[in-house]
C-alpha atoms as a PDB file:
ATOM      1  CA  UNK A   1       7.331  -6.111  -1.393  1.00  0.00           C
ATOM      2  CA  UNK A   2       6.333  -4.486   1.843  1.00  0.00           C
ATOM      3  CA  UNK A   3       8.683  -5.312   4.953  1.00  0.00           C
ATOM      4  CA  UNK A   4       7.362  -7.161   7.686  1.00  0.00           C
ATOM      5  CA  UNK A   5       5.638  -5.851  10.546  1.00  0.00           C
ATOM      6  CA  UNK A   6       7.249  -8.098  13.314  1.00  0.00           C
ATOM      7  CA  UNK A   7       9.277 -10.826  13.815  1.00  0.00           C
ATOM      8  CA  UNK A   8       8.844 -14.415  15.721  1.00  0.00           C
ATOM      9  CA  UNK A   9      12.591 -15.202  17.221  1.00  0.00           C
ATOM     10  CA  UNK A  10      13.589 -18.735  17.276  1.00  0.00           C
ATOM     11  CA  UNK A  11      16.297 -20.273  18.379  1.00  0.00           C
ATOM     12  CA  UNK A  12      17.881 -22.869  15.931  1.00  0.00           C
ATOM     13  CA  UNK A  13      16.143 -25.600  17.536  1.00  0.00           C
ATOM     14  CA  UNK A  14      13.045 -24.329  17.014  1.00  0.00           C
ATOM     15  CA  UNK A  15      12.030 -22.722  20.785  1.00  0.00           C
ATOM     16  CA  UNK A  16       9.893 -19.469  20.678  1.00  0.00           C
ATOM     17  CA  UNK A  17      11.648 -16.525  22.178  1.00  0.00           C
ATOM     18  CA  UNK A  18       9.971 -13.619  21.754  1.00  0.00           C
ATOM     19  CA  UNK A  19       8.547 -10.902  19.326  1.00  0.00           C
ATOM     20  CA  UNK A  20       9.584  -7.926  18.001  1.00  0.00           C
ATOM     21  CA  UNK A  21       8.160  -5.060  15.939  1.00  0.00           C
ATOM     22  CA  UNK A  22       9.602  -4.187  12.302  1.00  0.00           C
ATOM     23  CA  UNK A  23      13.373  -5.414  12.851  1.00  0.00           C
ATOM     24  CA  UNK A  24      15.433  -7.811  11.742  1.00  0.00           C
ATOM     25  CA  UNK A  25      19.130  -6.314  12.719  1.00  0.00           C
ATOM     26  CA  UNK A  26      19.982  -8.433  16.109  1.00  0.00           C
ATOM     27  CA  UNK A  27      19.804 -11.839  14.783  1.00  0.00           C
ATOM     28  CA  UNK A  28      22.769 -13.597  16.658  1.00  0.00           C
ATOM     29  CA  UNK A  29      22.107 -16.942  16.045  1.00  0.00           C
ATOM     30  CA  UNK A  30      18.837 -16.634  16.168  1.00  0.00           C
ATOM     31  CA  UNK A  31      15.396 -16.885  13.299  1.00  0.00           C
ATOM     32  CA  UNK A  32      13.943 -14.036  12.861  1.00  0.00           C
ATOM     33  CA  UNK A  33      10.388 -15.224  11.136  1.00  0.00           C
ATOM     34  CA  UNK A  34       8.441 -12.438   9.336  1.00  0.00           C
ATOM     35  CA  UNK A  35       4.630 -12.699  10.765  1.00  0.00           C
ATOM     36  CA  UNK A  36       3.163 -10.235   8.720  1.00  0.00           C
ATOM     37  CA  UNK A  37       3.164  -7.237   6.462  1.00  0.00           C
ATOM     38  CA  UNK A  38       1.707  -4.162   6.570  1.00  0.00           C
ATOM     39  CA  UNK A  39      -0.485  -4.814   3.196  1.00  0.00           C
ATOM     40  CA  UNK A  40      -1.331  -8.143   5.164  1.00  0.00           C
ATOM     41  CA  UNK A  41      -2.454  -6.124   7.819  1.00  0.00           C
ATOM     42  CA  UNK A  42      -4.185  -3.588   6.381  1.00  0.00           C
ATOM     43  CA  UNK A  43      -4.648  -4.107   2.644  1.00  0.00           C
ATOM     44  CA  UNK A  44      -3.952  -0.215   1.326  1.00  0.00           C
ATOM     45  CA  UNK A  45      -5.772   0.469  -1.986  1.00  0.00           C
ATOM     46  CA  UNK A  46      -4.427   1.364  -5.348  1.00  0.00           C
ATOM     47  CA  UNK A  47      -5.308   4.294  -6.716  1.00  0.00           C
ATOM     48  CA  UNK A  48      -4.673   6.594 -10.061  1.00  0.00           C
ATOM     49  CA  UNK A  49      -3.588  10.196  -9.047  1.00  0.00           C
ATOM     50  CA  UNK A  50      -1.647  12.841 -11.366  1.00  0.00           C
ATOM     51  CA  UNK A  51       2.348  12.471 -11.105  1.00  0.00           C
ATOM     52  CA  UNK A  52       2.492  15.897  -9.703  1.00  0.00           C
ATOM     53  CA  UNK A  53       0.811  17.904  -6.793  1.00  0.00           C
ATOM     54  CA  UNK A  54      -0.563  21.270  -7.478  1.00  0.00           C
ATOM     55  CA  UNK A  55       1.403  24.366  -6.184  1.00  0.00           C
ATOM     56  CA  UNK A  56      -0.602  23.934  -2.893  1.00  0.00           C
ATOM     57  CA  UNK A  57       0.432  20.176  -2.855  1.00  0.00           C
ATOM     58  CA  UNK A  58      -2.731  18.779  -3.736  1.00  0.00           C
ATOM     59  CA  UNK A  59      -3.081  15.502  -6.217  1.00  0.00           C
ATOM     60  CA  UNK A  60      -5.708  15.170  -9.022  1.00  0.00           C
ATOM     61  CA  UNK A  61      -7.621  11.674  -8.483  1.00  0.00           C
ATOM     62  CA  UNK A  62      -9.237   9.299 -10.756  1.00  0.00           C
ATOM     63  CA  UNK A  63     -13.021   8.757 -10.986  1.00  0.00           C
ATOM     64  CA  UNK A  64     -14.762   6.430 -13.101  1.00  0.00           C
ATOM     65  CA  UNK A  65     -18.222   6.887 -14.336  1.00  0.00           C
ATOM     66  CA  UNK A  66     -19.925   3.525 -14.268  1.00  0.00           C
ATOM     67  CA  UNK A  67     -22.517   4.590 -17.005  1.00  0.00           C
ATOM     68  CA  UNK A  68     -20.026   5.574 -19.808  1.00  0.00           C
ATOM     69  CA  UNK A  69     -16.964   4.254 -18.926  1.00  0.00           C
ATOM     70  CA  UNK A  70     -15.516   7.276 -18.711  1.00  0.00           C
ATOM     71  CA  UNK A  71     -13.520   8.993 -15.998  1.00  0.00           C
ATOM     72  CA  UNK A  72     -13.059  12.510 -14.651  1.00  0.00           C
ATOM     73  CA  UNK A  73     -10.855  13.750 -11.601  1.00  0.00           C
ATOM     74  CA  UNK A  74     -11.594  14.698  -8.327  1.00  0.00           C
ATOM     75  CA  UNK A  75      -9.187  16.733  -5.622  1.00  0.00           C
ATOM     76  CA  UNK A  76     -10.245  14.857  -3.181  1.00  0.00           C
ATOM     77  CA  UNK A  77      -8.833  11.134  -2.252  1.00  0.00           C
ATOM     78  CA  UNK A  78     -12.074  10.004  -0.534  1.00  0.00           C
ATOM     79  CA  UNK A  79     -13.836  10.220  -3.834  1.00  0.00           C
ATOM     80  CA  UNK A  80     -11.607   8.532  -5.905  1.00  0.00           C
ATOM     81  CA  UNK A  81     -11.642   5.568  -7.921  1.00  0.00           C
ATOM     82  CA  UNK A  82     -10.094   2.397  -5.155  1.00  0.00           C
ATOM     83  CA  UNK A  83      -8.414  -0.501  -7.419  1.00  0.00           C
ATOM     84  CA  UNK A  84      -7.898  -3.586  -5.373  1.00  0.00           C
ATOM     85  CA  UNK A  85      -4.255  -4.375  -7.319  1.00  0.00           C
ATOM     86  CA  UNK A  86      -1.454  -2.684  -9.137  1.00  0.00           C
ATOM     87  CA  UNK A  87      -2.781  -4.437 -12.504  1.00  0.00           C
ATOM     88  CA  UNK A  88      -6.057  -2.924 -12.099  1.00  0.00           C
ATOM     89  CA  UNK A  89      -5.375   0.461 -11.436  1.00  0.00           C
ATOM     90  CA  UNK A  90      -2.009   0.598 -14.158  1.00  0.00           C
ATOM     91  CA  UNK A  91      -5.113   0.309 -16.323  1.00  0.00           C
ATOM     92  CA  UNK A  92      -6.113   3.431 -16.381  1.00  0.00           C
ATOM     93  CA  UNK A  93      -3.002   5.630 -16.183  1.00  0.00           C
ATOM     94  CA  UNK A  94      -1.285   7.648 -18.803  1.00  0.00           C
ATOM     95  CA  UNK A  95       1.979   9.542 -19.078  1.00  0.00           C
ATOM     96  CA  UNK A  96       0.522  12.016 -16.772  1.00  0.00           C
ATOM     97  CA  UNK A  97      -0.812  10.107 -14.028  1.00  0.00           C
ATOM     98  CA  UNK A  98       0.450   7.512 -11.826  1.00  0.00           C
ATOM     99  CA  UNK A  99      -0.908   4.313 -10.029  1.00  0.00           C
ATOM    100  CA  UNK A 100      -0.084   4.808  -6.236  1.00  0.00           C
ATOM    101  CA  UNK A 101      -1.016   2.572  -3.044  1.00  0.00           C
ATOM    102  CA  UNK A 102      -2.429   5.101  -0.409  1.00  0.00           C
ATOM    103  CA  UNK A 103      -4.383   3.787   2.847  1.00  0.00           C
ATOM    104  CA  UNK A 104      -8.312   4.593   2.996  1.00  0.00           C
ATOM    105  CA  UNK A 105      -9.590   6.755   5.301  1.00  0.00           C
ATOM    106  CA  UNK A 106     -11.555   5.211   8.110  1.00  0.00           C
ATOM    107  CA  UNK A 107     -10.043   1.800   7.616  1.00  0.00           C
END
C-alpha cells in the first residue's frame, strides 16, 4: 500500500493540532491520522512494460489493438496501453514483461 501523504495530529482527546506532510516519526502522545495517499491523490495508472530497459535505458510498452485483440509495443509511455488496476494489467504480461504503476503525463 502507498504511504500517506500527510497526517491530522490529535491529541488523545480528540483536539486538532495540526498537519503535517508524509511523517509519522514524532508521535509523543499524540494521533497521527493518515488523510490521504498518493494513489488517492493522484490515481497513477498501471501499465505493461518489458522487465528490462534497453542499453540506452529505454522500456518497451504495451499496446493493444482494439480490432484484433492483439498487442504490439511501443518505446514510448504516452502511447501505451493505461490499465486502471494491477488485475487488469497482470493480464497481459508474460515472463518478459512486467505490470508497473507509472504516473501519466499531463495529469
Amino acid at each position: 500500500m502507498t504511504e500517506p501523504v500527510a497526517y491530522m495530529w490529535k491529541t488523545e482527546r480528540g483536539t486538532i493540532i495540526g498537519f503535517t506532510p508524509n511523517d509519522n516519526s514524532h508521535s509523543g502522545g499524540q494521533l497521527g491520522i493518515p488523510l490521504y495517499t498518493a494513489e488517492q491523490l493522484h490515481p497513477m495508472k498501471w501499465f505493461v512494460r518489458s522487465k528490462r530497459a534497453s542499453s540506452f535505458g529505454n522500456y518497451i510498452y504495451l499496446k493493444k489493438i482494439e480490432s484484433d485483440d492483439k498487442v504490439t509495443a511501443f518505446n514510448l509511455k504516452s502511447v501505451a496501453e493505461q490499465f486502471d488496476t494491477k488485475e487488469e494489467a497482470e493480464k497481459w504480461t508474460n515472463p518478459l514483461t512486467e505490470a508497473v504503476q507509472l504516473p501519466v503525463e499531463g495529469e
